[in-house]
Protein backbone atom coordinates (compact mmCIF):
# COMPACT_ATOMS: atom_id res chain seq x y z
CA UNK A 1 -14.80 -3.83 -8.72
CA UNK A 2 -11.55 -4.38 -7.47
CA UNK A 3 -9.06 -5.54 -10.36
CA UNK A 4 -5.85 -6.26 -8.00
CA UNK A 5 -2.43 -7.77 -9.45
CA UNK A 6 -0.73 -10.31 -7.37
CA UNK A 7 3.08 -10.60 -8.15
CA UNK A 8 3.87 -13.09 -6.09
CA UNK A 9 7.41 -14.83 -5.09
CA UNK A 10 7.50 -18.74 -5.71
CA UNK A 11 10.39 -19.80 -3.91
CA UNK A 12 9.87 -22.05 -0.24
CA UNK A 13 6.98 -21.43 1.65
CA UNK A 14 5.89 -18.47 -0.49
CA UNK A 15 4.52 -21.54 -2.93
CA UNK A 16 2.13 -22.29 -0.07
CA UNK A 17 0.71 -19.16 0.54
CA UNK A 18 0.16 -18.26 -3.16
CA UNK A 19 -2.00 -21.47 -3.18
CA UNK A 20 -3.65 -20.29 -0.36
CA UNK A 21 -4.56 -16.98 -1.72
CA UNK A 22 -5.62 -18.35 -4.45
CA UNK A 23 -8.40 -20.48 -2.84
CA UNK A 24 -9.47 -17.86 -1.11
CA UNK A 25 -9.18 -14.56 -3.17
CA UNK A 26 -11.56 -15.37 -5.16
CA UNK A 27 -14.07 -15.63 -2.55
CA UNK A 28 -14.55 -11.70 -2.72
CA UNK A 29 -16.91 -10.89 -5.12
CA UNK A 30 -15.99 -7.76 -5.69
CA UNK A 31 -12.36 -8.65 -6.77
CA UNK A 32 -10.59 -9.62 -9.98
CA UNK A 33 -7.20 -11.05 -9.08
CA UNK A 34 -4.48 -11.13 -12.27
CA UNK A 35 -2.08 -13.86 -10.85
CA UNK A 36 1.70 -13.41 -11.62
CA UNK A 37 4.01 -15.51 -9.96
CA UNK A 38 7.34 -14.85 -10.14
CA UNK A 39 9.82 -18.31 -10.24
CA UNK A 40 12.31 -18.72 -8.05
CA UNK A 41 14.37 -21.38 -10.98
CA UNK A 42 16.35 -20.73 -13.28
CA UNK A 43 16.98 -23.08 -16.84
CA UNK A 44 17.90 -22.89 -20.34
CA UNK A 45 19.75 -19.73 -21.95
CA UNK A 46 18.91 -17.90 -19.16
CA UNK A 47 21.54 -20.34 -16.57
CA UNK A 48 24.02 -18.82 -18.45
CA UNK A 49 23.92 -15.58 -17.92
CA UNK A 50 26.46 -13.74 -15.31
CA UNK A 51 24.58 -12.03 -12.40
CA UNK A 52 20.67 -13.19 -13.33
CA UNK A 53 21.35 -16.79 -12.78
CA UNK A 54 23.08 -16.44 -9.60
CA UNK A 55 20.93 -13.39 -8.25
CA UNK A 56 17.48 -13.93 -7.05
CA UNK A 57 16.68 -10.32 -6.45
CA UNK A 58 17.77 -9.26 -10.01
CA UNK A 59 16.25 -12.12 -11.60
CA UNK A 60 12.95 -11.72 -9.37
CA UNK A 61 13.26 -8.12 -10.46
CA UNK A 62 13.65 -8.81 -14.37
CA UNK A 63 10.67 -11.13 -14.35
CA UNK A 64 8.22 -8.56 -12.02
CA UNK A 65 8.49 -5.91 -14.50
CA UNK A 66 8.50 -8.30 -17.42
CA UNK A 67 5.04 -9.39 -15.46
CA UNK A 68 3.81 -6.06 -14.93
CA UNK A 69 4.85 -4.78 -18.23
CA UNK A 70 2.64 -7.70 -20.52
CA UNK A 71 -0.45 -7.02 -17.88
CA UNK A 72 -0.41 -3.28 -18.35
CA UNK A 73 -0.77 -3.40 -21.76
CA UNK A 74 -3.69 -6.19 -21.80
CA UNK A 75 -5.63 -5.04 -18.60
CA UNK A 76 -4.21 -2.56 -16.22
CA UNK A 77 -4.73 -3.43 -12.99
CA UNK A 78 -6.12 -0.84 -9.99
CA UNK A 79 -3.67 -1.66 -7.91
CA UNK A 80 -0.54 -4.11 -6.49
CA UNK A 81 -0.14 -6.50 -3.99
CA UNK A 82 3.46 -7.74 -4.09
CA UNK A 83 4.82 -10.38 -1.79
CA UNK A 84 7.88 -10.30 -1.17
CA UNK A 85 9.95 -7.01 -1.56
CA UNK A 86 12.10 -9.19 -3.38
CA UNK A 87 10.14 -8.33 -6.90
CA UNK A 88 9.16 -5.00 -6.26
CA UNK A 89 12.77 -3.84 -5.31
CA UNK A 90 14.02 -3.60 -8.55
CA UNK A 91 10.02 -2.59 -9.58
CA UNK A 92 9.98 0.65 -7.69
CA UNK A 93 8.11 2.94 -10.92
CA UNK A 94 5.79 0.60 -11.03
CA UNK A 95 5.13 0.61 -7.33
CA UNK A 96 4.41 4.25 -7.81
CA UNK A 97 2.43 3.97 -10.64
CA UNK A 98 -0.04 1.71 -9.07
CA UNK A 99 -1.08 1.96 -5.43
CA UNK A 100 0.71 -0.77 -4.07
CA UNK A 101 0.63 -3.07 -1.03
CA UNK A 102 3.83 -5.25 -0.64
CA UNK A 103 4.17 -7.33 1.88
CA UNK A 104 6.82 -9.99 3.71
CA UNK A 105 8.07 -12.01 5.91
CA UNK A 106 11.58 -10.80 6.57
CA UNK A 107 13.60 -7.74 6.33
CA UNK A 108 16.99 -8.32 4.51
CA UNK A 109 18.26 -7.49 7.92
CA UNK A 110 16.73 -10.51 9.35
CA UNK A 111 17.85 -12.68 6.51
CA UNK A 112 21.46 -11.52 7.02
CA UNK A 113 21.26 -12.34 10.64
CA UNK A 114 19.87 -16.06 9.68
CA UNK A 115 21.96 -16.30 6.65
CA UNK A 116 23.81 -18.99 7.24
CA UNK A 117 21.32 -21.55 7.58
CA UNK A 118 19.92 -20.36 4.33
CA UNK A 119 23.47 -20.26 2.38
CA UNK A 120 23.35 -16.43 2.79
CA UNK A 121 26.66 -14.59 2.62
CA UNK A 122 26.60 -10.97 2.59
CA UNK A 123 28.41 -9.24 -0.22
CA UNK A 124 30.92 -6.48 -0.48
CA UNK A 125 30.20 -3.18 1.67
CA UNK A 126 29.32 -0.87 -1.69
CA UNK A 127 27.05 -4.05 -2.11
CA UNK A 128 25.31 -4.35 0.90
CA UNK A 129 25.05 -0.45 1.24
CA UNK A 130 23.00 -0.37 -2.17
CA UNK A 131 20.98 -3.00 -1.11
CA UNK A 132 20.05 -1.78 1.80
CA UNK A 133 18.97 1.87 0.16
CA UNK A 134 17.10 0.07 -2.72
CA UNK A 135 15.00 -2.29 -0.14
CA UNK A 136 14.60 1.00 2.07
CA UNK A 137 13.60 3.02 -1.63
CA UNK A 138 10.47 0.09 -2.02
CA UNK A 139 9.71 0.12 1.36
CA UNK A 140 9.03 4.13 1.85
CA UNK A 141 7.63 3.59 -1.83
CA UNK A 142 5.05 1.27 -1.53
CA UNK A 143 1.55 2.77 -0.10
CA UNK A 144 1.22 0.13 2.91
CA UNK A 145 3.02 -2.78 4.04
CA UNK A 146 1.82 -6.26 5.47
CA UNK A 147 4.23 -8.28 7.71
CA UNK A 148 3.82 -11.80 8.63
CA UNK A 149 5.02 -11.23 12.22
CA UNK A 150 5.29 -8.45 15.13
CA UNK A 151 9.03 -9.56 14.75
CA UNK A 152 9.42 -8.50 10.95
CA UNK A 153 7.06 -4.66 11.40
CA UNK A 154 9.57 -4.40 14.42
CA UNK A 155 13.08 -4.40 12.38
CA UNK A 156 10.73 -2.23 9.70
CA UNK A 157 10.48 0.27 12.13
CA UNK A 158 13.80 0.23 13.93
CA UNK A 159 15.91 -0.80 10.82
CA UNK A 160 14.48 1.46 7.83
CA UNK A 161 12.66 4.14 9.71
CA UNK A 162 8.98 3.14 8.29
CA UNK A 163 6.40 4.65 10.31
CA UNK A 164 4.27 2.28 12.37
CA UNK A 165 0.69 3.08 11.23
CA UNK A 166 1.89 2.58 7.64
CA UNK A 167 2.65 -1.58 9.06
CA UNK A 168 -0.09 -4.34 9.39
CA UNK A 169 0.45 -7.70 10.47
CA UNK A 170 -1.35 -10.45 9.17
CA UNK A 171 0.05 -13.78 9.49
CA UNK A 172 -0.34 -16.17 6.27
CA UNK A 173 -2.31 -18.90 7.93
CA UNK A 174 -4.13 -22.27 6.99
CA UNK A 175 -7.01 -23.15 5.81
CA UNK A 176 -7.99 -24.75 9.04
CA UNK A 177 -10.80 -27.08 7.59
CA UNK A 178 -8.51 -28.23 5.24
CA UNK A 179 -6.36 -29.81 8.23
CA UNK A 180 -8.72 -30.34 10.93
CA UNK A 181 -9.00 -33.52 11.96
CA UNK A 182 -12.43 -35.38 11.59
CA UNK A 183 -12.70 -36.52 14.70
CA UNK A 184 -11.28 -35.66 18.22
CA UNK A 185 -8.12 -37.02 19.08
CA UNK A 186 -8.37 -39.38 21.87
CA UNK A 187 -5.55 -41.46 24.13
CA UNK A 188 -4.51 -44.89 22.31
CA UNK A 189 -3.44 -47.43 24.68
CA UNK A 190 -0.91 -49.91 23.21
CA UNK A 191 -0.28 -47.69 20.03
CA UNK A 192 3.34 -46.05 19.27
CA UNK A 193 3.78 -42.29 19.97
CA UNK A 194 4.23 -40.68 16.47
CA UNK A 195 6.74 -37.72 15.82
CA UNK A 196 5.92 -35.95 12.95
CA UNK A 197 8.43 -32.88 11.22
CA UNK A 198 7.88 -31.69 7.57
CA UNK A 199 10.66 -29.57 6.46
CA UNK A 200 12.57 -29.59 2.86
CA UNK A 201 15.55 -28.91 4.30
CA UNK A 202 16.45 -31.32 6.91
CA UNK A 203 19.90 -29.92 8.34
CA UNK A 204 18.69 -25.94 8.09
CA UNK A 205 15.07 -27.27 10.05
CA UNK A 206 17.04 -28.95 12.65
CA UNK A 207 16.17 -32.44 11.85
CA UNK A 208 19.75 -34.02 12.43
CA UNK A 209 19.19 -32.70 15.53
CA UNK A 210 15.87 -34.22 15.75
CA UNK A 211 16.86 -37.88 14.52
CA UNK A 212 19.37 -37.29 17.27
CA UNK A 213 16.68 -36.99 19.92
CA UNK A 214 14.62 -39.72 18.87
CA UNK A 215 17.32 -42.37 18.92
CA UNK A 216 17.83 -41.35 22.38
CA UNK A 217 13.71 -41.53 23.40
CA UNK A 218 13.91 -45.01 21.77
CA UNK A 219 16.05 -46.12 24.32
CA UNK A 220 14.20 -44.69 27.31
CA UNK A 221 12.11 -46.34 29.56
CA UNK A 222 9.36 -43.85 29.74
CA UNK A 223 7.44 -44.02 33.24
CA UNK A 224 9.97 -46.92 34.40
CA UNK A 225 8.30 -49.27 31.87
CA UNK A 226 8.99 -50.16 28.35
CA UNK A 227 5.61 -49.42 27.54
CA UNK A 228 5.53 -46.57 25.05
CA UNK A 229 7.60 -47.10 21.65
CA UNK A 230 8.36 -44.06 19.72
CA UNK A 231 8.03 -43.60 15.89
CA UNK A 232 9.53 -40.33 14.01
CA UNK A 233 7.87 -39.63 10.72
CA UNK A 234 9.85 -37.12 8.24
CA UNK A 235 8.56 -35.83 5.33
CA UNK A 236 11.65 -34.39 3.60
CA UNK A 237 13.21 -34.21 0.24
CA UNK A 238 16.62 -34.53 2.19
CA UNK A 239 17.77 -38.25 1.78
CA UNK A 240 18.11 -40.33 5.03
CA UNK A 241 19.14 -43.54 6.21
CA UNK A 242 16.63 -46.18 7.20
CA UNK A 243 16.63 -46.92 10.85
CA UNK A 244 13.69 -48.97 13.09
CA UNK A 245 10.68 -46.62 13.94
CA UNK A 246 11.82 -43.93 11.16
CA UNK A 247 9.62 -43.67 8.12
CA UNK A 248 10.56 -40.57 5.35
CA UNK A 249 8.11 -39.41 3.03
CA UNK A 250 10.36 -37.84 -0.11
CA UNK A 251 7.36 -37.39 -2.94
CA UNK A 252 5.07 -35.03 -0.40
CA UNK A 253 4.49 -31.41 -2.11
CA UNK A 254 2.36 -28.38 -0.16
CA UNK A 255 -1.63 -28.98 0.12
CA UNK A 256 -0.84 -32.76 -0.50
CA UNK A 257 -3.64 -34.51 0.91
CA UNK A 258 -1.18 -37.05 2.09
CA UNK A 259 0.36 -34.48 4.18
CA UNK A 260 -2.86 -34.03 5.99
CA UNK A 261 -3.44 -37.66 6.81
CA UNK A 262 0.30 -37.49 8.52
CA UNK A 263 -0.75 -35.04 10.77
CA UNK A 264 -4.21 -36.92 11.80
CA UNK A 265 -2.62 -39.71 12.41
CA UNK A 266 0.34 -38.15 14.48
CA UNK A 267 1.01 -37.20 18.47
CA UNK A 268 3.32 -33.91 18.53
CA UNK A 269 4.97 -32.30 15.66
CA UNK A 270 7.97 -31.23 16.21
CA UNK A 271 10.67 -29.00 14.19
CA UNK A 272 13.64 -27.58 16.26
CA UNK A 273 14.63 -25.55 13.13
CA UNK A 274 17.48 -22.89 13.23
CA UNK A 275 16.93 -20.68 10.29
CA UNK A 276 13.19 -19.82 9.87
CA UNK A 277 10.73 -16.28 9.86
CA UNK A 278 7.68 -17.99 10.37
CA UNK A 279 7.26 -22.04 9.43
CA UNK A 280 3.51 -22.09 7.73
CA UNK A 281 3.60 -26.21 8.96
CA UNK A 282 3.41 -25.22 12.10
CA UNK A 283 -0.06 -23.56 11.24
CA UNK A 284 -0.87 -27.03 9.55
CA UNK A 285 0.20 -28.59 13.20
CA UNK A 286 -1.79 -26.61 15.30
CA UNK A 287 -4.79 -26.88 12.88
CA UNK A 288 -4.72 -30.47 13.17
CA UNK A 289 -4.35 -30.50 17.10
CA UNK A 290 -0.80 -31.04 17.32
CA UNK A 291 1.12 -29.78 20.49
CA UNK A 292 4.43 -28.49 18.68
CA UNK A 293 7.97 -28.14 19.73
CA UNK A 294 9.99 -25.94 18.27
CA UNK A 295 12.49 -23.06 18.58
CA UNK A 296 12.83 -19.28 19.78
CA UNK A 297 13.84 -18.29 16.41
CA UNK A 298 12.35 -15.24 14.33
CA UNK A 299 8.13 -15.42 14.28
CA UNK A 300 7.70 -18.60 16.25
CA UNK A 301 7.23 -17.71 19.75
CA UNK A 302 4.21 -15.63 17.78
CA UNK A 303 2.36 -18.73 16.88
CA UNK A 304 3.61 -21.49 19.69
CA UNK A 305 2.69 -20.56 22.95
CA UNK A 306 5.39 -21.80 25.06
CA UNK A 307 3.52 -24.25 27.94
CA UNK A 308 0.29 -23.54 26.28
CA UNK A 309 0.30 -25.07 22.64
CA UNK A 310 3.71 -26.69 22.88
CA UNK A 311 7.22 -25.98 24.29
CA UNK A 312 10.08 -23.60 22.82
CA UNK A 313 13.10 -24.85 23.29
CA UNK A 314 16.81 -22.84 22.30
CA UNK A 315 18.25 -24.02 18.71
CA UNK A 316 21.05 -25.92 18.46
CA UNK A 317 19.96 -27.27 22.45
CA UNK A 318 19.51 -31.48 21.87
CA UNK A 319 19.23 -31.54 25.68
CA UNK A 320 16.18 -29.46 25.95
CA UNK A 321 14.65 -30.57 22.68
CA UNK A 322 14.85 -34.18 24.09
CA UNK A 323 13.33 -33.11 27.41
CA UNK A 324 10.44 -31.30 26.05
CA UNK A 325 9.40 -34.17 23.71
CA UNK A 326 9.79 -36.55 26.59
CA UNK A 327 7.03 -34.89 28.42
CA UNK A 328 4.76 -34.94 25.56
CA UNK A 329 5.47 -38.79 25.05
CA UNK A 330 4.67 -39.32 28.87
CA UNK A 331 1.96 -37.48 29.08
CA UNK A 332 -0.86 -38.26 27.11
CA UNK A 333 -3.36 -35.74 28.77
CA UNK A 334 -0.56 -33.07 28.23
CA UNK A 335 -0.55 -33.95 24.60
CA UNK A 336 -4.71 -33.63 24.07
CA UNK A 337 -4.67 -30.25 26.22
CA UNK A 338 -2.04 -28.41 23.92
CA UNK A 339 -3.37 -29.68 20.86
CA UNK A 340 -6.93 -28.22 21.80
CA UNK A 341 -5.26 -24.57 22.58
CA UNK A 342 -2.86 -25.14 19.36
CA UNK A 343 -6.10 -25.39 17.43
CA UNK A 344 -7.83 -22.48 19.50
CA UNK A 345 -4.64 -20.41 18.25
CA UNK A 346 -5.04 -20.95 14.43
CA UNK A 347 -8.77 -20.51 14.51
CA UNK A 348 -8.11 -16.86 16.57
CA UNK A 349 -4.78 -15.31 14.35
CA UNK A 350 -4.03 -17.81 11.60
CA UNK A 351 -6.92 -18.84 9.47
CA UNK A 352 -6.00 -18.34 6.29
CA UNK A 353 -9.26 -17.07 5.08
CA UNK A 354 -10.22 -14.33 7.47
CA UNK A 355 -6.81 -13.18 7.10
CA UNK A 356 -7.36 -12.99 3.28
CA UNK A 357 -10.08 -10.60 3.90
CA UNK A 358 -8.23 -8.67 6.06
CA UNK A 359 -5.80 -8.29 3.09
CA UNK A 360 -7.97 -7.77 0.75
CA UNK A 361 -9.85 -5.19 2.72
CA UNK A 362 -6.38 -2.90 3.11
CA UNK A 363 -5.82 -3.44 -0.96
CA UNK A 364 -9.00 -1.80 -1.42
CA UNK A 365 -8.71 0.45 0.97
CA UNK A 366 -5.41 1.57 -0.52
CA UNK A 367 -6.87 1.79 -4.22
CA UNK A 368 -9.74 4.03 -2.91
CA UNK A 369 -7.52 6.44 -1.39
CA UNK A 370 -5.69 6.53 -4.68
CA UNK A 371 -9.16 6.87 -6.60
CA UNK A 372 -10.15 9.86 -3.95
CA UNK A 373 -7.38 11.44 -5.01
């Protein structure tokens, strides 16, 4: 047996991959998970405190080893998995007290160079210098590490000297079942072409840019006829106007079933985000047979295969985005064909549960090196 703490970050998409993990973790027979997720709020007393209310890594810290601390002295675990670094920077005795796996989906490299869409300023240069040298510290710490993307081992590599071998990459992923459709998606005459995006954050995801396009698709006469109408669906807890053809879903949370009927009954997804490491919707697209168009930002060219599955288009480009979903409203046959490889893509690198093996199987590979030992 396998008894394997999971301190894990609950702040953005993190939220849906805990969930995930948890559905399928406990699959594995021969593991005991000890869940301890780490909150990303902050309320109470605690909101007034100088540094820990406005600093997530110290207050992710605090509550890791507060975590870790309680669960060592009820049932010590046989080893860590910690995702993100963020709680196992300020953590690091404890990552070499237990053989550890942490994993992520960005450097804090990265997320300076895509801080501004995430409110992200970088501090003073004694600041930044100690931050870099602790994250570097956990990094070299920690027994292995498990990055979401090529694109995140790369700046591991080149950015904090970590040795290659000691990087695996295995993408969060879906449950695919879970947002499979029921039945094959087939060409509806007379019907609207529906737009879907999900994001939280509308401006950071790109959907200004997005609203921007589909007013001018609306006015288009598609194959010289005004016989395809265009509908954009946004679920979003980003208030937005009302407008013709735009509905906004504000009360959708992750794993809502709700959110899985949006994507059966939609034609493309689309989020032209600027800020992102690796968007888990657009596993939940391609899982349902959505063609997706998106942007050459961080992660995403690793799970949209430009032509193939969908179309990559440059952030910030309106132009471009309002080309590429202009094919896709066209052509109907386009549409079908890239949602079949979108779904052939999930179902090969992003299924959620074979990936949780995968994880699993390096945490207990790590713990019986330790146990050799």
């Amino acid at each position: 047996m396998y008894r394997i703490a999971f301190v894990m970050e609950q702040a953005l998409g993190h939220v849906t991959h805990t969930q995930n993990l948890q559905h399928n973790v406990p699959c594995d027979p021969e593991v005991e998970p000890q869940w301890l997720l780490i909150p990303f709020d902050v309320r109470g007393a605690a909101a007034r405190v100088p540094i820990y209310r406005s600093n997530w890594t110290v207050r992710a810290g605090w509550r890791a080893r507060r975590s870790l601390a309680g669960l060592a002295r009820r049932t010590p675990p046989d080893g860590l998995f910690i995702h993100t670094q963020v709680p196992a920077v300020l953590a690091a005795d404890w990552v070499r007290r237990y053989p550890t796996v942490v994993s992520l989906d960005a450097t804090p490299l990265q997320y300076d160079q895509l801080g501004e869409f995430y409110r992200h300023e970088r501090g003073p240069e004694w600041l930044e210098r100690l931050k870099f040298w602790l994250n570097r510290n956990i990094f070299h710490a920690a027994d292995h590490l498990v990055t979401w993307a090529v694109w995140t081992k790369e700046s591991l590599v080149a950015g904090y000297g970590v040795p290659a071998e000691k990087v695996t990459v295995i993408p969060p992923g879906v449950n695919p079942r879970q947002w499979a459709r029921p039945t094959s998606r087939a060409m509806r005459e007379g019907e609207p072409v529906r737009i879907l995006f999900v994001g939280g954050d509308l401006a950071r995801k790109g959907g200004h840019l997005l609203l921007e396009s589909f007013r001018t698709l609306k006015e288009t006469r598609f194959l010289g006829k005004n016989l395809v109408s265009v509908e954009l669906h946004l679920v979003t807890r980003t208030p937005v106007e009302p407008e013709p053809g735009l509905y906004v879903y504000d009360d959708i949370v992750p794993n809502d079933p709700r959110l899985a009927q949006l994507y059966h009954q939609a034609d493309i997804f689309a989020l032209p985000t600027f800020g992102d490491c690796l968007p888990m919707v657009l596993s939940e697209a391609g899982a349902a047979g959505l063609p997706v168009v998106s942007t050459r930002v961080a992660g995403i060219p690793e799970i949209v295969a430009d032509g193939e599955s969908g179309f990559l288009v440059p952030p910030h480009d309106g132009q471009a985005l309002t080309e590429a979903l202009t094919r896709l409203v066209e052509d109907a046959d386009l549409r079908l064909r890239m949602g079949r490889r979108a779904v052939e893509i999930i179902n090969e690198r992003f299924d959620a549960e074979k990936n949780a093996d995968r994880l699993l199987a390096l945490v207990k590979a790590t713990i019986d090196r330790a146990r050799e030992t």
